[in-house]
C-alpha atoms as a PDB file:
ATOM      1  CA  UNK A   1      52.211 -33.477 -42.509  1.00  0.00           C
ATOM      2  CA  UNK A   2      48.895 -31.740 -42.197  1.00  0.00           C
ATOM      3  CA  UNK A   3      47.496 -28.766 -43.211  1.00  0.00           C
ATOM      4  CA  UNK A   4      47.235 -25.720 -41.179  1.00  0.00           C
ATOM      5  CA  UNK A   5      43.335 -24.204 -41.314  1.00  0.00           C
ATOM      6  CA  UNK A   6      43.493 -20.626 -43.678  1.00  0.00           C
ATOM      7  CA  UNK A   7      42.652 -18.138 -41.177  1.00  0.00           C
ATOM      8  CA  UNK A   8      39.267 -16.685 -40.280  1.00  0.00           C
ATOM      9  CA  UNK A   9      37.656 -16.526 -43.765  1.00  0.00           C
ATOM     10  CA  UNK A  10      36.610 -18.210 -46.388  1.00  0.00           C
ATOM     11  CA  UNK A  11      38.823 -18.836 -49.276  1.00  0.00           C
ATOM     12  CA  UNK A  12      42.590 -18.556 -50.310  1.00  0.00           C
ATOM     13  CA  UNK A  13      43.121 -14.632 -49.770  1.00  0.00           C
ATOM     14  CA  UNK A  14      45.735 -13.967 -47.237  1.00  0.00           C
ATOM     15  CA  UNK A  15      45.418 -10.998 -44.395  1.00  0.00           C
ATOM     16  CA  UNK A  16      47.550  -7.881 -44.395  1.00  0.00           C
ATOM     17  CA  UNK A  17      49.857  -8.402 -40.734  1.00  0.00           C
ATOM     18  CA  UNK A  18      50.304  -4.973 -39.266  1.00  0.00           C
ATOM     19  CA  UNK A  19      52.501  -4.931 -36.338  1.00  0.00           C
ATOM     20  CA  UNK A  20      52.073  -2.460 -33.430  1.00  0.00           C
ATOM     21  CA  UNK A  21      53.301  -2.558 -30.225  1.00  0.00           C
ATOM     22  CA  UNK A  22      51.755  -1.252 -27.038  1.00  0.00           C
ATOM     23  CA  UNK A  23      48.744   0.978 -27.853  1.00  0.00           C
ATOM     24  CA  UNK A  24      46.141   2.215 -25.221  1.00  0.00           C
ATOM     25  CA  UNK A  25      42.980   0.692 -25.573  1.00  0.00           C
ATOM     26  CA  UNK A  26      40.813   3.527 -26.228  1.00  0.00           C
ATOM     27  CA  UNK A  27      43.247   4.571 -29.058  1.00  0.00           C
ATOM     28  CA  UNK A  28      43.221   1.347 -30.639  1.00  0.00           C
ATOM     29  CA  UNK A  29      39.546   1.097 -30.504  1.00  0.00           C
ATOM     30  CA  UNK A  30      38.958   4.176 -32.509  1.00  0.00           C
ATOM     31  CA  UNK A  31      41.672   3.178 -35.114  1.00  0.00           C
ATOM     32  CA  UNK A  32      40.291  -0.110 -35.446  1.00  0.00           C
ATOM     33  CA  UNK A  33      36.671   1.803 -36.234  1.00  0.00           C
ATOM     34  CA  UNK A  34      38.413   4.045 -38.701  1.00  0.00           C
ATOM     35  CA  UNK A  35      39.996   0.718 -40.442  1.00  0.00           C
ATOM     36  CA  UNK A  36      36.476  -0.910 -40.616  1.00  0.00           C
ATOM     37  CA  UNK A  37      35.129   2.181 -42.144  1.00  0.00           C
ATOM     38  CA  UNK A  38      37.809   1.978 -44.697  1.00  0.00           C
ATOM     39  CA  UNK A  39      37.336  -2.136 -45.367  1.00  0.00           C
ATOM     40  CA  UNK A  40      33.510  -1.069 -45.880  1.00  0.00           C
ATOM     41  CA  UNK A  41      34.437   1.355 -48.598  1.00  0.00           C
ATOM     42  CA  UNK A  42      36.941  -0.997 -49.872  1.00  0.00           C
ATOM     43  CA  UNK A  43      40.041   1.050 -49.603  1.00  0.00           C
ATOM     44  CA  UNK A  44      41.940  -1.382 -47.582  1.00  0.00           C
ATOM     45  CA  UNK A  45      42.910  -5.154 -47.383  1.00  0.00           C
ATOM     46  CA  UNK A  46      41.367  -7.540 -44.777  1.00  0.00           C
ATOM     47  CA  UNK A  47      44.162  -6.981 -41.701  1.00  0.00           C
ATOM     48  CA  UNK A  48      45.017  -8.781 -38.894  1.00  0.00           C
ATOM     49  CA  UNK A  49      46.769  -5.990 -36.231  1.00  0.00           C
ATOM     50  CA  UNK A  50      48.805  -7.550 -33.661  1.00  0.00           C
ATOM     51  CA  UNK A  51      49.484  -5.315 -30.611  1.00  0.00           C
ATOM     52  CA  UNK A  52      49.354  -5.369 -26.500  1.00  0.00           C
ATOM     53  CA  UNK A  53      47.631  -2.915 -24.392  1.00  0.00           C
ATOM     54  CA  UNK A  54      48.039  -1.236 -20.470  1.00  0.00           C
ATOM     55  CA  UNK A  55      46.256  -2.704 -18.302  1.00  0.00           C
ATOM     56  CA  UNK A  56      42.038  -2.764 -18.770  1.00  0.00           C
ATOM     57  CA  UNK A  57      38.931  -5.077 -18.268  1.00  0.00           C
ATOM     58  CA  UNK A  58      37.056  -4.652 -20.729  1.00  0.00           C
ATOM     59  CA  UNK A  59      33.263  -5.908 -21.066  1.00  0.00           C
ATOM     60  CA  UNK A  60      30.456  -5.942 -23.056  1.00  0.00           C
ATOM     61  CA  UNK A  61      26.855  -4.872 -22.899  1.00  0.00           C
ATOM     62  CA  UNK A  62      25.013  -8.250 -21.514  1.00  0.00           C
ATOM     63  CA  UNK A  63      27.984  -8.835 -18.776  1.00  0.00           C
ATOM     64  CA  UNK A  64      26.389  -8.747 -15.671  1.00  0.00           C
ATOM     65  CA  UNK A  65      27.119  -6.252 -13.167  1.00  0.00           C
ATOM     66  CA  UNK A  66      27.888  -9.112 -10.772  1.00  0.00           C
ATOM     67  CA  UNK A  67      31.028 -10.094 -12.683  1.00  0.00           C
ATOM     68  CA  UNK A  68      32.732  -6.878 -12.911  1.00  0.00           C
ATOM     69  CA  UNK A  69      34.993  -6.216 -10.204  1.00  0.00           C
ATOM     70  CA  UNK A  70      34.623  -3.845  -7.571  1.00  0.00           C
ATOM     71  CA  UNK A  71      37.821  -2.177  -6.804  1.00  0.00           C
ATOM     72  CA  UNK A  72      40.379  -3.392  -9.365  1.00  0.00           C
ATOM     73  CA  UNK A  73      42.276  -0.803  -9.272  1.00  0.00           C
ATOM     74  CA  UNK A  74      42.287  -1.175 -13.003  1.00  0.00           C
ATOM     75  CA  UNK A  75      40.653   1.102 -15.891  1.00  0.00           C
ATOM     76  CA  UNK A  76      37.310  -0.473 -16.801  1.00  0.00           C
ATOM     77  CA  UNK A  77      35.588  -0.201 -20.293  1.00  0.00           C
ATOM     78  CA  UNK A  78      32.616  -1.261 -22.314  1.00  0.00           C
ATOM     79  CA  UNK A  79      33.413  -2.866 -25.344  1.00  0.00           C
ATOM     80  CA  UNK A  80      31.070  -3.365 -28.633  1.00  0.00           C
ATOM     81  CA  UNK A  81      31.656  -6.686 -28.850  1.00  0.00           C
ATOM     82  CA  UNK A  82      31.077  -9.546 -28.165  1.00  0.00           C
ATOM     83  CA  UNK A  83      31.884 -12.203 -25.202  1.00  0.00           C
ATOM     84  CA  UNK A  84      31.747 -10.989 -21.849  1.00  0.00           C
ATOM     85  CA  UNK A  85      34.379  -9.528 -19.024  1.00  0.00           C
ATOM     86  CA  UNK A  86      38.591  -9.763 -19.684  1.00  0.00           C
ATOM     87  CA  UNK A  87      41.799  -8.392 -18.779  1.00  0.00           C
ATOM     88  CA  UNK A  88      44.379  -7.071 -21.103  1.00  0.00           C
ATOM     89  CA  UNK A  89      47.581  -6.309 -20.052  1.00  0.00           C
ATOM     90  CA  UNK A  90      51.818  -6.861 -20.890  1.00  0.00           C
ATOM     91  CA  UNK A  91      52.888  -9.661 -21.837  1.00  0.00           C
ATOM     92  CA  UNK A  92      49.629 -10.728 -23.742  1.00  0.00           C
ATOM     93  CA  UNK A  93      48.904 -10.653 -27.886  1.00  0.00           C
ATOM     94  CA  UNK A  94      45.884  -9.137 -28.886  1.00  0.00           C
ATOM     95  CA  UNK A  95      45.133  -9.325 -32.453  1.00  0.00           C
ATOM     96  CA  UNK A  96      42.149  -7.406 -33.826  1.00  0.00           C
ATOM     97  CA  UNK A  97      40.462  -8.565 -37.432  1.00  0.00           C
ATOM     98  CA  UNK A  98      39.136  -6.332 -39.862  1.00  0.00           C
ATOM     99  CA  UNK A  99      37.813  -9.291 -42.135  1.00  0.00           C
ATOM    100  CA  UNK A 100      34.995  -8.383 -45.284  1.00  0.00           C
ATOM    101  CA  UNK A 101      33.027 -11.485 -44.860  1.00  0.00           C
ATOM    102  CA  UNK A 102      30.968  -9.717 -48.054  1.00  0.00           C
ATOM    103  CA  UNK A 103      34.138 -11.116 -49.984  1.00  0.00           C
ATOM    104  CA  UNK A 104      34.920 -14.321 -48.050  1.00  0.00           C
ATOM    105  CA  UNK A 105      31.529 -15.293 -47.866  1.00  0.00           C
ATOM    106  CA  UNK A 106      29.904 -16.660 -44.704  1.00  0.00           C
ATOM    107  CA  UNK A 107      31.393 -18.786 -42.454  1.00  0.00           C
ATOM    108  CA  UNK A 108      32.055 -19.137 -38.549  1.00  0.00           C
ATOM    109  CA  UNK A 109      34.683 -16.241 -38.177  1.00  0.00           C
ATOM    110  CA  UNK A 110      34.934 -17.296 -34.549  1.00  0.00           C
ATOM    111  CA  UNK A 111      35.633 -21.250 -34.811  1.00  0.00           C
ATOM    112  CA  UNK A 112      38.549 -20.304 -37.503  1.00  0.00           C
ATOM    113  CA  UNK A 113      40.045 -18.033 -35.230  1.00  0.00           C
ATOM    114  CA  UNK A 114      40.000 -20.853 -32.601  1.00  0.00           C
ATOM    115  CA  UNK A 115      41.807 -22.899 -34.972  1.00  0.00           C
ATOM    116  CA  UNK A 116      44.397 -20.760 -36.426  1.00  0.00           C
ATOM    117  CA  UNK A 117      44.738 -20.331 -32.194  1.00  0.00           C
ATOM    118  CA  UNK A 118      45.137 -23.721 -31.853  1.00  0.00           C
ATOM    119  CA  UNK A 119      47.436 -24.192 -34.877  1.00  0.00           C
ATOM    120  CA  UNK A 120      49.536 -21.782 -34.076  1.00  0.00           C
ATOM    121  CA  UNK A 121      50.500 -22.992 -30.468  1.00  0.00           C
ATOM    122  CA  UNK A 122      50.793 -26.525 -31.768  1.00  0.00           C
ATOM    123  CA  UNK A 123      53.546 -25.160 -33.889  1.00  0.00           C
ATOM    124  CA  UNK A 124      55.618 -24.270 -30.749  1.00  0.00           C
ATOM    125  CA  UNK A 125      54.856 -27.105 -29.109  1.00  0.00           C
ATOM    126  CA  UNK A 126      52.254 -26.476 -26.616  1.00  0.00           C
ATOM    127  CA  UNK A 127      48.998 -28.019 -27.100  1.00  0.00           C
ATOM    128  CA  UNK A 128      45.429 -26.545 -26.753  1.00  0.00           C
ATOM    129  CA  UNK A 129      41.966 -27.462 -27.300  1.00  0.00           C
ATOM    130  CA  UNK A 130      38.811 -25.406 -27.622  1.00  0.00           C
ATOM    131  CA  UNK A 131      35.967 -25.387 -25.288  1.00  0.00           C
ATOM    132  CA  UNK A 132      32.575 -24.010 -26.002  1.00  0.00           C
ATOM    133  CA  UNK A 133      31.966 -20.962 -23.991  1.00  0.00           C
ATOM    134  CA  UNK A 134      28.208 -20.615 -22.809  1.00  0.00           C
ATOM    135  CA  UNK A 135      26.629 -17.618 -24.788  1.00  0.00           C
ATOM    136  CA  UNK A 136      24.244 -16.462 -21.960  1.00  0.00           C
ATOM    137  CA  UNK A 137      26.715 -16.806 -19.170  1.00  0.00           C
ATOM    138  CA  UNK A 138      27.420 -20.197 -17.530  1.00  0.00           C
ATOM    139  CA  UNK A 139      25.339 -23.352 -17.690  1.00  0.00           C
ATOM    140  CA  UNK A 140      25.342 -26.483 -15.563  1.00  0.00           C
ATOM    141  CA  UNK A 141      27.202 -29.361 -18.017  1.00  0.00           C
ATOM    142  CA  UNK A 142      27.723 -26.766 -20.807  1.00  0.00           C
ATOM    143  CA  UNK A 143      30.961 -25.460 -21.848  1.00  0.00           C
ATOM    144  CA  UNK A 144      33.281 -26.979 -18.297  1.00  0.00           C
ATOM    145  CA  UNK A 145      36.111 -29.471 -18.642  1.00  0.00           C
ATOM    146  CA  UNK A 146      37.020 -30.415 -14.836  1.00  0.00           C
ATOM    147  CA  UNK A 147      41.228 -29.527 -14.968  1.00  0.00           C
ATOM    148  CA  UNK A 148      41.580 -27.047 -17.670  1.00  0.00           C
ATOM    149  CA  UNK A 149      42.782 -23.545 -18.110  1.00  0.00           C
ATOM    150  CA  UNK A 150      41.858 -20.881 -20.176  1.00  0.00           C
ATOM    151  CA  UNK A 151      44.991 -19.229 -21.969  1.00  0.00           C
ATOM    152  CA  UNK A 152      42.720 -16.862 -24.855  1.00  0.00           C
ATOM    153  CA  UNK A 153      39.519 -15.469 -24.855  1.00  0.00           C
ATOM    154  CA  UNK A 154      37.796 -14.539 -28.433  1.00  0.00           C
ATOM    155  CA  UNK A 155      35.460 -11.454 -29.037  1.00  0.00           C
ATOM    156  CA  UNK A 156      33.749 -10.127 -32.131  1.00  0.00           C
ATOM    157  CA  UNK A 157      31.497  -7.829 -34.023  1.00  0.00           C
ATOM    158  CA  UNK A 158      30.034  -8.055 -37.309  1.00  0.00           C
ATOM    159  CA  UNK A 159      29.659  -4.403 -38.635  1.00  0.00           C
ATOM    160  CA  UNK A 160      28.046  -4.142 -42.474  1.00  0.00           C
ATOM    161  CA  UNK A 161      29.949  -7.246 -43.260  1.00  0.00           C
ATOM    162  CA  UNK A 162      33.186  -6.063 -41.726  1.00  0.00           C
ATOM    163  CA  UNK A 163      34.457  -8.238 -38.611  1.00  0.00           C
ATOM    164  CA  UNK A 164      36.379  -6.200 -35.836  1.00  0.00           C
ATOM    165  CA  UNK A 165      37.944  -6.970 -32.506  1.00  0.00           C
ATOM    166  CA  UNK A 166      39.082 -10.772 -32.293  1.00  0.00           C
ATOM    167  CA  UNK A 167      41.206 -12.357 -29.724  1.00  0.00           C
ATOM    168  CA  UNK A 168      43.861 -11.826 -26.589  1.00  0.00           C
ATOM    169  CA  UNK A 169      46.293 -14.814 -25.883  1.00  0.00           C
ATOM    170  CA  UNK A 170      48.194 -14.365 -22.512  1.00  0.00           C
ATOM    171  CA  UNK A 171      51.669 -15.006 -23.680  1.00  0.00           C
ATOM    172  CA  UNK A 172      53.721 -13.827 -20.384  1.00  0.00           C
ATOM    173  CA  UNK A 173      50.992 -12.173 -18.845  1.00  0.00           C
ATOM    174  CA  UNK A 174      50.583 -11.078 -14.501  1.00  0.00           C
ATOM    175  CA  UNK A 175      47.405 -13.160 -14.076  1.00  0.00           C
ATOM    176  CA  UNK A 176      46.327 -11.741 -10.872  1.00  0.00           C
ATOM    177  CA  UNK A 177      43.965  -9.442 -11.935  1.00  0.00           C
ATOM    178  CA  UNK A 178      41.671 -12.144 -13.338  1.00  0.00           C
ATOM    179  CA  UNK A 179      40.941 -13.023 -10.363  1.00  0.00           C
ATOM    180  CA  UNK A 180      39.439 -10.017  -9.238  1.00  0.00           C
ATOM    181  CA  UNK A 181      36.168 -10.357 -11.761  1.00  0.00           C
ATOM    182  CA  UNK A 182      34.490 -13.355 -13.730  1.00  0.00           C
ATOM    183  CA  UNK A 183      36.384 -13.500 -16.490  1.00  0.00           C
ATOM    184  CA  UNK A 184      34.519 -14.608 -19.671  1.00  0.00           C
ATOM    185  CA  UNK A 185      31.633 -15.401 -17.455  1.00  0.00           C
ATOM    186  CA  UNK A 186      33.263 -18.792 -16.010  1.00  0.00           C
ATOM    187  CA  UNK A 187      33.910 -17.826 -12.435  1.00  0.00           C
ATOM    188  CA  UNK A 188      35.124 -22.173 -12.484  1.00  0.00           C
ATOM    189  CA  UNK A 189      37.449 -22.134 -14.983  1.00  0.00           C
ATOM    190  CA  UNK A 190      41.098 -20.867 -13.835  1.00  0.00           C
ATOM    191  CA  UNK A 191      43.570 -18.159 -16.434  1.00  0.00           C
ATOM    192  CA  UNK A 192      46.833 -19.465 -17.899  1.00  0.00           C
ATOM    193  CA  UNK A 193      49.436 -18.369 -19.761  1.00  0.00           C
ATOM    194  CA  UNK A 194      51.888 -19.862 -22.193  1.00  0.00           C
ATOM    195  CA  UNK A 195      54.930 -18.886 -19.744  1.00  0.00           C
ATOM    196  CA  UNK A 196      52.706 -21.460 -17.398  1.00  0.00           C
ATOM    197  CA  UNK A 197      52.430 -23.621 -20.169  1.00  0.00           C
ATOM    198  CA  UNK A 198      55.840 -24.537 -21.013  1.00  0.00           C
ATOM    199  CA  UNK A 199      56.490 -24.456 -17.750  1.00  0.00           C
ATOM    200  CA  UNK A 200      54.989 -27.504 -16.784  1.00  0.00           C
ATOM    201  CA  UNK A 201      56.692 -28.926 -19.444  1.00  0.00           C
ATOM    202  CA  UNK A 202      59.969 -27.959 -18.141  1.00  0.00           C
ATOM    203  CA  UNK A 203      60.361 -25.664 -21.118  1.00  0.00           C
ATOM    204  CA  UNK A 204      61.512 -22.009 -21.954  1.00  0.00           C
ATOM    205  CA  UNK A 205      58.699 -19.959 -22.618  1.00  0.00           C
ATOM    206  CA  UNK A 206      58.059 -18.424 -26.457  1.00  0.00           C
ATOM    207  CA  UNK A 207      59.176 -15.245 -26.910  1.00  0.00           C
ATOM    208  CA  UNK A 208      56.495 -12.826 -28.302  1.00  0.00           C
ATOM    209  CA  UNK A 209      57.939 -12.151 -31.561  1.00  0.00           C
ATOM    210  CA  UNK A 210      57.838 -15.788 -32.342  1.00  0.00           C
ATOM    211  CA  UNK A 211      54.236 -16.078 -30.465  1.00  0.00           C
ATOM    212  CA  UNK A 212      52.956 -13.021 -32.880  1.00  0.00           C
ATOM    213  CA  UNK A 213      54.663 -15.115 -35.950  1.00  0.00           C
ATOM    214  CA  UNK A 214      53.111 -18.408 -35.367  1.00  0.00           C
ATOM    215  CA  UNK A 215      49.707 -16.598 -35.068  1.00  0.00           C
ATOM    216  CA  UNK A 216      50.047 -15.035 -37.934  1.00  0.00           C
ATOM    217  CA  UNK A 217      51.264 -17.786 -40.220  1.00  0.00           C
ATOM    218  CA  UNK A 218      48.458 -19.925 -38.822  1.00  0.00           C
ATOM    219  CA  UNK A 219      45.665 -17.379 -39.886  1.00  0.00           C
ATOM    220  CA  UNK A 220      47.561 -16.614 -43.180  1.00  0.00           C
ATOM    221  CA  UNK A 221      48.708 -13.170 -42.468  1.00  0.00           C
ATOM    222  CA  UNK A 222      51.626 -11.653 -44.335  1.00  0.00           C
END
């Protein structure tokens, strides 16, 4: 039996799991700015929140205009973050990390995400792999894999040691409004879900609580 990776740090030190459920994104935003405030002055625990937001694009800074949709019908806000343009909506997990890396020490926040991400689906038997994601939008031969899907999209900031934002995994998700914008800057790469997922296998789909569980047991959150 193997080992599952320790979340996105370095070291043994688990994250505190806080639960939420459907929180506007604007509001979550600002409580996630308060909570890295707080990790900076040391008066709370790393955290990994797990919630799910109405439905936005978000986007960050260096997305080009030419990605973001034109009439979505959809709320559309700039994010601090990294990554580029995404959708967040029912039916998908968002989990935000407030990580002191000052503590953990340095290490690639991002690729242990992907792998608790990884880990965690593996555990309810759906299998993913991770792709790199071009950093200055897409690239001929960098970062494609003719056939597959994209079922999470990662982005982060690194504020005075203090990660925030992190990842949104399309559990049960309606994937149409991906396709009305370049999502993650890879106009060739087509959304999933893990409702689609098991589906192909001829399988139920995961309910969110266990979805949120397996994440969090897979990046050591308690």
């Amino acid at each position: 039996m193997g080992v599952a990776p320790r979340g996105p740090g370095v070291g043994e030190r688990e994250l505190e799991r806080v639960d939420l459920g459907e929180v506007p994104y604007i509001e979550a935003i600002e409580r996630m700015g308060r909570w890295v405030h707080q990790r900076q002055e040391g008066l709370i625990a790393d955290r990994l929140a797990l919630l799910t937001h109405p439905p936005v694009i978000t986007y960050s800074a260096r997305t080009p205009r030419r990605e973001l949709p034109l009439h979505a019908g959809i709320p559309l806000v700039e994010a601090d973050r990294g990554g580029q343009a995404t959708y967040h909506g029912p039916g998908q997990l968002i989990g935000y990390l407030v990580v002191d890396l000052r503590e953990r020490g340095p290490g690639d926040v991002v690729r242990r995400l992907e792998e608790g991400l990884i880990t965690a689906l593996d555990s309810l038997g759906l299998r993913a792999v991770r792709r790199d994601t071009p950093t200055q939008g897409p690239e001929p031969g960098r970062g494609r894999t003719p056939g597959h899907t994209k079922v999470a999209s990662i982005g982060m900031r690194i504020r005075g040691g203090v990660t925030s934002h992190g990842f949104a995994l399309s559990v049960a998700p309606d994937l149409a409004p991906f396709s009305t914008f370049t999502a993650c800057g890879l106009p060739e790469v087509a959304m999933t879900s893990l409702k689609e997922m098991a589906a192909a296998m001829d399988e139920p789909a995961p309910a969110e609580r266990a979805v949120r569980d397996a994440v969090a047991a897979a990046l050591g959150a308690v």
